[in-house]
PDB file of N, CA and C in Angstrom:
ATOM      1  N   UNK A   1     -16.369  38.672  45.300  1.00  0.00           N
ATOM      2  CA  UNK A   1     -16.187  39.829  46.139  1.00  0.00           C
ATOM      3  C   UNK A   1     -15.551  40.969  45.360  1.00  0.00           C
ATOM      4  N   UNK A   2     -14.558  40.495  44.392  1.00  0.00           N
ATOM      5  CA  UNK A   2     -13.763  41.407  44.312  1.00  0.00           C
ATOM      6  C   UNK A   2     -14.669  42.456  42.534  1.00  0.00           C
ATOM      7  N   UNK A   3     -16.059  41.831  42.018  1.00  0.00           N
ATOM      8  CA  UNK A   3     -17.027  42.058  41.196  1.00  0.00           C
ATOM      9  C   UNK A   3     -17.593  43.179  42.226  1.00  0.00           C
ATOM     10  N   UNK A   4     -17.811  42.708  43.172  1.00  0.00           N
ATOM     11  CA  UNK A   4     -19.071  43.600  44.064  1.00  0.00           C
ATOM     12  C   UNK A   4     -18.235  45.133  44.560  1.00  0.00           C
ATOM     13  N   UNK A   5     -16.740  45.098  44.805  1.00  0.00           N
ATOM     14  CA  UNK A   5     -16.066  46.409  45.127  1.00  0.00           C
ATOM     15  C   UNK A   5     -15.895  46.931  44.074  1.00  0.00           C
ATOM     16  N   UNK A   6     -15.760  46.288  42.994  1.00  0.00           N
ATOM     17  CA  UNK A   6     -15.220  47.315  41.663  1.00  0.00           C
ATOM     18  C   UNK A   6     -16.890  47.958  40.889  1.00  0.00           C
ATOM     19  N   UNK A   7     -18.100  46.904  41.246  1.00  0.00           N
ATOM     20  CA  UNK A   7     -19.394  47.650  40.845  1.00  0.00           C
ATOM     21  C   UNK A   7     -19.299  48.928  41.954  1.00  0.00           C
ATOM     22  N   UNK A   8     -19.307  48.641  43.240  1.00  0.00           N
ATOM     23  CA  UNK A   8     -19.443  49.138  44.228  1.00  0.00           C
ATOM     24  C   UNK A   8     -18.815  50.700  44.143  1.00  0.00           C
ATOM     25  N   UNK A   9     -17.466  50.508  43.837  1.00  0.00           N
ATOM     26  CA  UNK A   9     -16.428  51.681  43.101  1.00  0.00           C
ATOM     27  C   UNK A   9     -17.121  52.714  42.218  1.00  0.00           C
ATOM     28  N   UNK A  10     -17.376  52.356  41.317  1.00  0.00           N
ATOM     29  CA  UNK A  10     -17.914  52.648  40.508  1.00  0.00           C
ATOM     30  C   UNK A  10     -18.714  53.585  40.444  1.00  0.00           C
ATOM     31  N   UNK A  11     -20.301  52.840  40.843  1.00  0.00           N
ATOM     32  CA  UNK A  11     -21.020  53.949  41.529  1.00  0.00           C
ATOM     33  C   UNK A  11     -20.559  54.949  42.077  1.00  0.00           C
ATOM     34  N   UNK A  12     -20.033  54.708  43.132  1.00  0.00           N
ATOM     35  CA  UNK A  12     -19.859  55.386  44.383  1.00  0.00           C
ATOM     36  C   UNK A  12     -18.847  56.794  43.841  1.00  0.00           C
ATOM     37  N   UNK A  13     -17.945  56.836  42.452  1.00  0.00           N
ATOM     38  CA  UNK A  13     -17.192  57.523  41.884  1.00  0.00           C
ATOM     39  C   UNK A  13     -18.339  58.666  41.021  1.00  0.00           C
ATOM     40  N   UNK A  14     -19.512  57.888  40.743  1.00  0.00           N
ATOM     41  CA  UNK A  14     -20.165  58.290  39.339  1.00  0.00           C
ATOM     42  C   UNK A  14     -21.124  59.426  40.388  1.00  0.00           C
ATOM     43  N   UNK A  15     -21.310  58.787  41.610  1.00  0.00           N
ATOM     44  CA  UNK A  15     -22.470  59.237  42.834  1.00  0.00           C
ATOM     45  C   UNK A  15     -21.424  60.711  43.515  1.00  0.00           C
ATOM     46  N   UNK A  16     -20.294  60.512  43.558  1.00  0.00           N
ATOM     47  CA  UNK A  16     -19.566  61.247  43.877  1.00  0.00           C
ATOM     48  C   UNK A  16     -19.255  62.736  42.860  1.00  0.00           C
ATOM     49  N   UNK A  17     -18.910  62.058  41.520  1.00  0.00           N
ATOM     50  CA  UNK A  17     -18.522  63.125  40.663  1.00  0.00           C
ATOM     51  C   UNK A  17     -20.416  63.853  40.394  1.00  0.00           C
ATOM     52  N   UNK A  18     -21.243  63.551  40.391  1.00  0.00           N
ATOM     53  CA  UNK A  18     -22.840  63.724  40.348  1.00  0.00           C
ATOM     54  C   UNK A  18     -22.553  64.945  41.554  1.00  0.00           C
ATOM     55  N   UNK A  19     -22.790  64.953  43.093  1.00  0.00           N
ATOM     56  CA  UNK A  19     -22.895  65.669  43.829  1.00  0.00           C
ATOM     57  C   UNK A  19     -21.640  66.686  43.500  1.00  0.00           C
ATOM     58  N   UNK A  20     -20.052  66.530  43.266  1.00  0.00           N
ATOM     59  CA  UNK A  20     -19.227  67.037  43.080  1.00  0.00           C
ATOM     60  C   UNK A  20     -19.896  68.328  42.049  1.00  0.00           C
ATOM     61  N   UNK A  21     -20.152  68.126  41.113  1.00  0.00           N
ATOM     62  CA  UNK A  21     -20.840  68.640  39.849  1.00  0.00           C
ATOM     63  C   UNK A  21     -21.924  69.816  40.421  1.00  0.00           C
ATOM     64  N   UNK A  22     -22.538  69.292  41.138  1.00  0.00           N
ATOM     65  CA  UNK A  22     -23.994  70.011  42.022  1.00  0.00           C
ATOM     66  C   UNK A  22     -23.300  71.255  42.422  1.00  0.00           C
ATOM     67  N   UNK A  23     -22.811  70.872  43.559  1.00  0.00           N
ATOM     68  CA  UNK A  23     -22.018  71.554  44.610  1.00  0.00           C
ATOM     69  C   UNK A  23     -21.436  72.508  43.685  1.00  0.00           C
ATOM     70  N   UNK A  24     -20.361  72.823  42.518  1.00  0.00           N
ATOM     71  CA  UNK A  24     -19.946  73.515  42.133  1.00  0.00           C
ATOM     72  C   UNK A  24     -21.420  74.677  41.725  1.00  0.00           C
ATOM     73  N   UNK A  25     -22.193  74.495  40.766  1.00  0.00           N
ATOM     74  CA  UNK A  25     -22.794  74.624  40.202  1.00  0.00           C
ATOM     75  C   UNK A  25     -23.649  75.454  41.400  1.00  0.00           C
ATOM     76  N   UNK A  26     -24.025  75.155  41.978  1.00  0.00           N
ATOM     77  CA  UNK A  26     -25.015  75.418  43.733  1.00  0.00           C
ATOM     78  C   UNK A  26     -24.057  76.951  43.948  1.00  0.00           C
ATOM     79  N   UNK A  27     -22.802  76.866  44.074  1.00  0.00           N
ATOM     80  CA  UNK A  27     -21.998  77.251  44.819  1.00  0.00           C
ATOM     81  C   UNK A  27     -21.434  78.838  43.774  1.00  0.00           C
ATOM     82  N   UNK A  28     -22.097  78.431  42.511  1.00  0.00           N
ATOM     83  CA  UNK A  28     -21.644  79.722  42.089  1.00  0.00           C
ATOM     84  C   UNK A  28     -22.414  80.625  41.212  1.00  0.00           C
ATOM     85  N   UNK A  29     -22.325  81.842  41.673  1.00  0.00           N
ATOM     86  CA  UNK A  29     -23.000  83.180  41.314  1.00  0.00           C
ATOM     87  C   UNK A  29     -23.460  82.696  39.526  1.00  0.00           C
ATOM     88  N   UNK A  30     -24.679  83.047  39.076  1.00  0.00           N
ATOM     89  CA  UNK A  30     -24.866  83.379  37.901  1.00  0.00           C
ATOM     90  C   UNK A  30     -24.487  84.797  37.153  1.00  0.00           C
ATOM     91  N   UNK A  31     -24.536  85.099  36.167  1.00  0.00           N
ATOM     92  CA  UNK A  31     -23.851  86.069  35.467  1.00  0.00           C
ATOM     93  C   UNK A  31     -24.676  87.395  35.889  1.00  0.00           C
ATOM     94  N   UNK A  32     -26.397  87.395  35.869  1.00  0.00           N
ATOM     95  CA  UNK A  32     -27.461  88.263  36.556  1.00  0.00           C
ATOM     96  C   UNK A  32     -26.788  88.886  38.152  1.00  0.00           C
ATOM     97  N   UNK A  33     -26.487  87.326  39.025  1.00  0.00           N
ATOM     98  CA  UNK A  33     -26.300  87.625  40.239  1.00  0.00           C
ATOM     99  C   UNK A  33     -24.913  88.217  40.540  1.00  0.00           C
ATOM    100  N   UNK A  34     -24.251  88.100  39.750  1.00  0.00           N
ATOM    101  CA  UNK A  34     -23.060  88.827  39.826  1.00  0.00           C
ATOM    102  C   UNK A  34     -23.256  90.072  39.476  1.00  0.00           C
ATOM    103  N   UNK A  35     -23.680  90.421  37.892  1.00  0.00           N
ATOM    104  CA  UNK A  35     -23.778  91.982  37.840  1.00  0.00           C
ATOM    105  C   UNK A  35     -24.971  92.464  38.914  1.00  0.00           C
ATOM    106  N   UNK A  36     -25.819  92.101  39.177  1.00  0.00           N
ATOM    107  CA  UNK A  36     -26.732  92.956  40.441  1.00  0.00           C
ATOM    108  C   UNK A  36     -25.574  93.149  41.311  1.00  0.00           C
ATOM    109  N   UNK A  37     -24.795  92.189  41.956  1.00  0.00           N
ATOM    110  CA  UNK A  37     -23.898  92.631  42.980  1.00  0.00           C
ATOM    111  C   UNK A  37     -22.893  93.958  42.582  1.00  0.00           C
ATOM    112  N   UNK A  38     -22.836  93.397  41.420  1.00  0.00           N
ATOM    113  CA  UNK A  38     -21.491  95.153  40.718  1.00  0.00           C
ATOM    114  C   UNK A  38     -22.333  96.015  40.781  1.00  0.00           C
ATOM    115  N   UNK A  39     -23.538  96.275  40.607  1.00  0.00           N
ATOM    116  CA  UNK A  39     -24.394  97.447  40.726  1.00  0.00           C
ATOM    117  C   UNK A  39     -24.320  97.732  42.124  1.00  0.00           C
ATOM    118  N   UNK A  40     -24.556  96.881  42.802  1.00  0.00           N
ATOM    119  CA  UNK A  40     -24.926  97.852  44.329  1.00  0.00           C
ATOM    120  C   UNK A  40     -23.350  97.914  44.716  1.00  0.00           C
ATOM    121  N   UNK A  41     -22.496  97.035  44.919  1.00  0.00           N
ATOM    122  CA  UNK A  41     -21.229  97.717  44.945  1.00  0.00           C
ATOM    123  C   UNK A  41     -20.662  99.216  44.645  1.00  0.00           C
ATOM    124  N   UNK A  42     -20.893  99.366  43.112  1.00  0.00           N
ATOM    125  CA  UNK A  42     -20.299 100.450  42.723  1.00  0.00           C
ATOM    126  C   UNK A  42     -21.673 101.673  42.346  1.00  0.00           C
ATOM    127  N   UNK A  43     -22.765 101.205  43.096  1.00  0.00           N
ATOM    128  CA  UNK A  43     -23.669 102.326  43.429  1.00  0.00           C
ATOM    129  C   UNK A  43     -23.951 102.154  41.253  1.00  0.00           C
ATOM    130  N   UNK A  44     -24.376 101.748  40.704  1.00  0.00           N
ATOM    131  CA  UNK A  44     -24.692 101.883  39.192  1.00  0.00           C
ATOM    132  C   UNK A  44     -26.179 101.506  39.297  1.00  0.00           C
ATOM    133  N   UNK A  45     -26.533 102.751  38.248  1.00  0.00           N
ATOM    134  CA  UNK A  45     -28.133 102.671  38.584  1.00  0.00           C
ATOM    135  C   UNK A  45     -28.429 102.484  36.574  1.00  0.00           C
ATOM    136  N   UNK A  46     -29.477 101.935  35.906  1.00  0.00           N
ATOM    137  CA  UNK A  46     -29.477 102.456  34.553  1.00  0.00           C
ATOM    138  C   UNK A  46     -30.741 102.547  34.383  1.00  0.00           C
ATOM    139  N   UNK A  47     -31.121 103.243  33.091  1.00  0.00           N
ATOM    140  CA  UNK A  47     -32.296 103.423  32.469  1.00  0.00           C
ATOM    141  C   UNK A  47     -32.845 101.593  32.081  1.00  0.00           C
ATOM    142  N   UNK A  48     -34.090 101.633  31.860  1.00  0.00           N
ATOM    143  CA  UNK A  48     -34.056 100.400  31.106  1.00  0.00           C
ATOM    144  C   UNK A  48     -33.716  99.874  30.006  1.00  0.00           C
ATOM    145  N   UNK A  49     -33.599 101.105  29.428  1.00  0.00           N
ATOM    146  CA  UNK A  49     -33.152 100.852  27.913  1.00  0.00           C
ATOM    147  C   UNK A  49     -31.412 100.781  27.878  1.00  0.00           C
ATOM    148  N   UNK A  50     -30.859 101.216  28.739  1.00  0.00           N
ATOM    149  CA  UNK A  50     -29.365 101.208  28.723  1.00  0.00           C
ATOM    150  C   UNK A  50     -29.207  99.960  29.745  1.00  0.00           C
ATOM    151  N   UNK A  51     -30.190  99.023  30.496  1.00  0.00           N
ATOM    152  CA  UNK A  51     -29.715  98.131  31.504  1.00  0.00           C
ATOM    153  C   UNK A  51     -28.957  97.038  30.525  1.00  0.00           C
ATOM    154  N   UNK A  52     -29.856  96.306  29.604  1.00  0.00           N
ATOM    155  CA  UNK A  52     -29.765  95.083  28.282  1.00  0.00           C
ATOM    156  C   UNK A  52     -28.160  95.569  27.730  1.00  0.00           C
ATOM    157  N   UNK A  53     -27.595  96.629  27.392  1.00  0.00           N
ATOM    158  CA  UNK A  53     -26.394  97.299  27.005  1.00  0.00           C
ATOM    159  C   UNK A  53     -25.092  96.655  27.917  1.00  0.00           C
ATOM    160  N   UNK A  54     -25.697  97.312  29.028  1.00  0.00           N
ATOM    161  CA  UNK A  54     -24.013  97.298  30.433  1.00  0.00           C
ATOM    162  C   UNK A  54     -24.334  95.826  30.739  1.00  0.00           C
ATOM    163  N   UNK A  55     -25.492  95.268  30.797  1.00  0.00           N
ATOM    164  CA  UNK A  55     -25.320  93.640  31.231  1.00  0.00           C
ATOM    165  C   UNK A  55     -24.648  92.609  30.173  1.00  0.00           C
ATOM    166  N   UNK A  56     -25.089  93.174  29.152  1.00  0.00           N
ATOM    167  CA  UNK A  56     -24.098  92.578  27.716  1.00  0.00           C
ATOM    168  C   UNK A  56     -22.427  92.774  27.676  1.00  0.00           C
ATOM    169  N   UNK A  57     -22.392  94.043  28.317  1.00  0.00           N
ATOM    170  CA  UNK A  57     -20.918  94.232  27.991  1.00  0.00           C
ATOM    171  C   UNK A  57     -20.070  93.704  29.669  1.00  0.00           C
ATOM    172  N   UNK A  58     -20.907  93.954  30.575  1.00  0.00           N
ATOM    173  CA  UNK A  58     -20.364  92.995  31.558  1.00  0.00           C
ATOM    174  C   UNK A  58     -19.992  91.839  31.270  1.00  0.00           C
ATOM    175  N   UNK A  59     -21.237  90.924  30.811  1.00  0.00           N
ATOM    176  CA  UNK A  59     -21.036  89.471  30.212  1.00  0.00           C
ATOM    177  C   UNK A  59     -19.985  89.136  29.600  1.00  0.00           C
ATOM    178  N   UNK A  60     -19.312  90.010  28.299  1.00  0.00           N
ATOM    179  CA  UNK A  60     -18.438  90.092  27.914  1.00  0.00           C
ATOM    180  C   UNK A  60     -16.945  90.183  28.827  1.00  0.00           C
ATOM    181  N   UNK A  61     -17.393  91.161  29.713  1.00  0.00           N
ATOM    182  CA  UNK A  61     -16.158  91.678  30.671  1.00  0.00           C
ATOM    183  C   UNK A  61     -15.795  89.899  31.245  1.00  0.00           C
ATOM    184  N   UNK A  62     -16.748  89.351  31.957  1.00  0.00           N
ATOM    185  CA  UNK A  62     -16.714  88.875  32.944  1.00  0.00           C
ATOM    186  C   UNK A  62     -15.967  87.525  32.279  1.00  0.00           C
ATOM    187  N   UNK A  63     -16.745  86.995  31.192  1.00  0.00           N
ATOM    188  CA  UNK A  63     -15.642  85.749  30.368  1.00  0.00           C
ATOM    189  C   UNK A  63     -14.740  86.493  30.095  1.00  0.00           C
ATOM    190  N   UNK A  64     -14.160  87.198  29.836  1.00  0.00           N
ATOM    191  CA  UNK A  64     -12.695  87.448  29.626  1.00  0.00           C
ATOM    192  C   UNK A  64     -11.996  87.558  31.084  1.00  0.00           C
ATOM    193  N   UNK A  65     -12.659  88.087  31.975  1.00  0.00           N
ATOM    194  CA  UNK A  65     -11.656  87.730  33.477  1.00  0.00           C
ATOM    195  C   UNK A  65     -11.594  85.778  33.634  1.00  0.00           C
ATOM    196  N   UNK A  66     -12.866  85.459  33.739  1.00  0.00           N
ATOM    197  CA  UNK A  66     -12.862  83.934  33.331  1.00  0.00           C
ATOM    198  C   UNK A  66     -11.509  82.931  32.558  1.00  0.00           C
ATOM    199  N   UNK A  67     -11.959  83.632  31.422  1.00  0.00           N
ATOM    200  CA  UNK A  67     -10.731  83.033  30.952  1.00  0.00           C
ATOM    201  C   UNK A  67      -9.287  82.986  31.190  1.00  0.00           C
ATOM    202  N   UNK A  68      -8.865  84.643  31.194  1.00  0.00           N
ATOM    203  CA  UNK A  68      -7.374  85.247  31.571  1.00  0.00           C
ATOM    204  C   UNK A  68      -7.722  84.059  33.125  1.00  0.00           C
ATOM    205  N   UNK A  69      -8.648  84.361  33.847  1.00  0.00           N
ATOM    206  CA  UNK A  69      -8.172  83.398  35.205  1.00  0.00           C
ATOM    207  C   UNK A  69      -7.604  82.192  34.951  1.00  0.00           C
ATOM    208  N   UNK A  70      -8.161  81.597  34.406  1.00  0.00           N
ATOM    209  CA  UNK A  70      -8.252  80.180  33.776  1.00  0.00           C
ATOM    210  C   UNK A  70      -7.139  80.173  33.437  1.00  0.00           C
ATOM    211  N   UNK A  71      -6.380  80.984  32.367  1.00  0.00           N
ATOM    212  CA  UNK A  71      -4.676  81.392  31.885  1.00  0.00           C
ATOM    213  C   UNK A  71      -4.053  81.389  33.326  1.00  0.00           C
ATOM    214  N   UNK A  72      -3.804  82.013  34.030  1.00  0.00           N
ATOM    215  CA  UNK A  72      -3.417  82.343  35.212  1.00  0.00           C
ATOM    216  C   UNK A  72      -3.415  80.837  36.163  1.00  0.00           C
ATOM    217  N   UNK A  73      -4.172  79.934  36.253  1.00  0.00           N
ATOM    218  CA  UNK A  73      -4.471  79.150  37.252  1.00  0.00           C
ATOM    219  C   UNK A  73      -3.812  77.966  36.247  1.00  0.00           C
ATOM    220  N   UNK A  74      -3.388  78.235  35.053  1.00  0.00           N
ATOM    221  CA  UNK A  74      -2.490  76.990  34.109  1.00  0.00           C
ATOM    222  C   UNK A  74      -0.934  77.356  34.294  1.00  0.00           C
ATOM    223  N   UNK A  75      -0.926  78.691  34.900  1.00  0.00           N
ATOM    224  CA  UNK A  75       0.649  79.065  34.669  1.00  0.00           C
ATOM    225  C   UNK A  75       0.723  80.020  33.365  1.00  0.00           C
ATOM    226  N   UNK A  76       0.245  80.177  32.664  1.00  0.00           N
ATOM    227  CA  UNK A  76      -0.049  81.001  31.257  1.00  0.00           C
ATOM    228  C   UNK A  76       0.153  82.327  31.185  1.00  0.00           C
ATOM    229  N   UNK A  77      -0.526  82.936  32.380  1.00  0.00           N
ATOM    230  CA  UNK A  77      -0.466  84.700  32.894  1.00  0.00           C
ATOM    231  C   UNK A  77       0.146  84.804  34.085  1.00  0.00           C
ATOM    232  N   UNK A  78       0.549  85.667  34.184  1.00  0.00           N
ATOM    233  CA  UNK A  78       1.161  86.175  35.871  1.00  0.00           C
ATOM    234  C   UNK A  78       0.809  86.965  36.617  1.00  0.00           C
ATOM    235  N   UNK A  79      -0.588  87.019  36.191  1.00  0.00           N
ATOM    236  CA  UNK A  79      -1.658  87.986  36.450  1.00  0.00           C
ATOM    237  C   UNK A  79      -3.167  87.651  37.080  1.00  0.00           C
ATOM    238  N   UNK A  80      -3.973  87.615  37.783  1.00  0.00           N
ATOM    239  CA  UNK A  80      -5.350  87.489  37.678  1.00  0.00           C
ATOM    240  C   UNK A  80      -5.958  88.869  37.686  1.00  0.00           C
ATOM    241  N   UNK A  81      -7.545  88.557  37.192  1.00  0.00           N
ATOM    242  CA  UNK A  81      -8.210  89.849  36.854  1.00  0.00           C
ATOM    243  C   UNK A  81      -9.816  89.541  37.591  1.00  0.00           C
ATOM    244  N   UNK A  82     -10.333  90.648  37.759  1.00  0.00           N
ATOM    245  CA  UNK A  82     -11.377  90.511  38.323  1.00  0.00           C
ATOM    246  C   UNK A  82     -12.047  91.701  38.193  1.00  0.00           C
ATOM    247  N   UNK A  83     -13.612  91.804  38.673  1.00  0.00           N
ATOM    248  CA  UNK A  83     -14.748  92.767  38.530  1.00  0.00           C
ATOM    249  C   UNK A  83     -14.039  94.141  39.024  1.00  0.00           C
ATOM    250  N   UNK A  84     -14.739  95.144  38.677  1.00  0.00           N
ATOM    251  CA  UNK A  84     -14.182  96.838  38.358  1.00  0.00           C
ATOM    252  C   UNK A  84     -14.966  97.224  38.602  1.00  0.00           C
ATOM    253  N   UNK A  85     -14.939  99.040  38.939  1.00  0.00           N
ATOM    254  CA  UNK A  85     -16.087  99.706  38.447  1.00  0.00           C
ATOM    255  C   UNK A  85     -16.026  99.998  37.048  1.00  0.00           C
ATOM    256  N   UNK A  86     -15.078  99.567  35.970  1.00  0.00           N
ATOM    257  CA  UNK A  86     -15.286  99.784  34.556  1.00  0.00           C
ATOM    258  C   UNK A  86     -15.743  98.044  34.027  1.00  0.00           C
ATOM    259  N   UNK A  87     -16.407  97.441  35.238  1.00  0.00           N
ATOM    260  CA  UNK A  87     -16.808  96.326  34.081  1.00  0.00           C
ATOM    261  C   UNK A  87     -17.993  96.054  33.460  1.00  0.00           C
ATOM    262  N   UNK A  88     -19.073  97.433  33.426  1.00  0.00           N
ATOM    263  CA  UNK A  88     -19.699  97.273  32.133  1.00  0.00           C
ATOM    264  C   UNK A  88     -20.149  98.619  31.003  1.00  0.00           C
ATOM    265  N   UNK A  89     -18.503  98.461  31.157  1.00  0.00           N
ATOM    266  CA  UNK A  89     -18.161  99.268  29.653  1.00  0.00           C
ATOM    267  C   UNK A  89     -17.775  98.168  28.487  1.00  0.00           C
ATOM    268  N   UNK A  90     -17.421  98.765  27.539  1.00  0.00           N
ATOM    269  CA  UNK A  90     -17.554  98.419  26.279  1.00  0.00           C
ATOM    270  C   UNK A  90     -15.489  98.304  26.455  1.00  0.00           C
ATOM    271  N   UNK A  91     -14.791  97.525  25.629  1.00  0.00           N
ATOM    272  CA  UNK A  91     -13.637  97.926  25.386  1.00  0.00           C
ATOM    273  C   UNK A  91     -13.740  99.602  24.848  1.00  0.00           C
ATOM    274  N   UNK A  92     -13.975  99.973  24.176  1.00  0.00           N
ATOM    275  CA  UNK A  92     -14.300 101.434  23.203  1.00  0.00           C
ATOM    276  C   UNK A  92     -14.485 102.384  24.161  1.00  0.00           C
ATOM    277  N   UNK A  93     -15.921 102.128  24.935  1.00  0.00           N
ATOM    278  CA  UNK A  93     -15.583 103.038  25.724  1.00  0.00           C
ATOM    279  C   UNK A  93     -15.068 103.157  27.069  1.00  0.00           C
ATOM    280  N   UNK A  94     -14.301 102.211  27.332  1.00  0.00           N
ATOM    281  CA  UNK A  94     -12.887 102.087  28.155  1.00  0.00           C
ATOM    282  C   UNK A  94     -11.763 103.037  27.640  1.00  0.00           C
ATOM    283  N   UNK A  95     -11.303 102.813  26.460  1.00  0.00           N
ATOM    284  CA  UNK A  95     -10.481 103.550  26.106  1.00  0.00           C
ATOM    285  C   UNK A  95     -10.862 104.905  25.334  1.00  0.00           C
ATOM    286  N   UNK A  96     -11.629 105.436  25.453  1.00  0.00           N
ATOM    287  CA  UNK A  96     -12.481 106.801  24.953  1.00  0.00           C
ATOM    288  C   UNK A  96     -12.067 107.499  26.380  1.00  0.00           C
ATOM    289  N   UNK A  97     -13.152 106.815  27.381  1.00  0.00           N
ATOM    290  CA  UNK A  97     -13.080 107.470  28.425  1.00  0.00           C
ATOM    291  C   UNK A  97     -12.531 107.772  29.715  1.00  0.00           C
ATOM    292  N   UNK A  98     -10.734 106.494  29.503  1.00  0.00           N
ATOM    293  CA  UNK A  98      -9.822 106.042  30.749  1.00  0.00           C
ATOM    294  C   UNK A  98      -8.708 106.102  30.343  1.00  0.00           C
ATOM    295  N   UNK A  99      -8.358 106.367  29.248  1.00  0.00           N
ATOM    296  CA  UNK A  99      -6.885 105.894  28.630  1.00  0.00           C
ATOM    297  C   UNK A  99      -6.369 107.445  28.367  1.00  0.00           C
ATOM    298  N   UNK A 100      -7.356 108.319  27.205  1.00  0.00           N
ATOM    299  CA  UNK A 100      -7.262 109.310  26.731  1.00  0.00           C
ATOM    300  C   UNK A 100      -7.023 109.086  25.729  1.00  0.00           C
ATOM    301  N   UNK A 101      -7.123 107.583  25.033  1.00  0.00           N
ATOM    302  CA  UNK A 101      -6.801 106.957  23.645  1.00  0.00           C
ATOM    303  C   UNK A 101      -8.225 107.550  22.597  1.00  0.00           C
ATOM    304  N   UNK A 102      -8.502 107.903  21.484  1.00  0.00           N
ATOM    305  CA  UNK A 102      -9.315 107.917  20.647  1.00  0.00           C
ATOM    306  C   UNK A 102      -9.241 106.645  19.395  1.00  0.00           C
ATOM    307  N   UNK A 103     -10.560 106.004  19.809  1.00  0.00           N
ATOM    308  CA  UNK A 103     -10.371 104.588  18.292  1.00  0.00           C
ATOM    309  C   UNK A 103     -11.079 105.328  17.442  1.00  0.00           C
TER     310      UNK A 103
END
């Protein structure tokens, strides 16, 4: 009996962490579906040739809120960060065009 609960366990952990896994995954925005949402949010329209640009530097934006979160949710920061209407600028031209800093 006590063979058949611990196979039984087992599974049922492996069947569990399997759907667990899904569910996250199901449950969250891709990097595309997120910046489409910052576009209609903050009304951002681009050329095609400048779209490949701001989705790159979003991408960028967006793992670094990722991460700092990630800092934040360890105790690390005392801060969380999240989407902007400056999140698909460049660091550079963040500070060119918000700071009054020149790099």
């Amino acid at each position: 009996m006590h063979s058949f609960l611990s196979s039984y366990t087992k599974m049922f952990n492996k069947y569990f962490l399997l759907f667990a896994a899904i569910f996250v995954v199901a449950c969250a925005l891709s990097d595309q579906e997120e910046f489409d949402a910052f576009k209609v949010k903050y009304n951002k329209q681009y050329s095609p040739q400048e779209e490949a640009q701001r989705f790159k530097n979003f991408q960028e934006n967006l793992q670094h809120i990722r991460d700092n979160n990630a800092k934040y949710d360890n105790g690390e920061v005392s801060f969380k960060e999240g989407i902007n209407q400056f999140s698909d600028l460049s660091p550079e031209e963040f500070s060119q065009h918000h700071t009054g800093l020149k790099q």
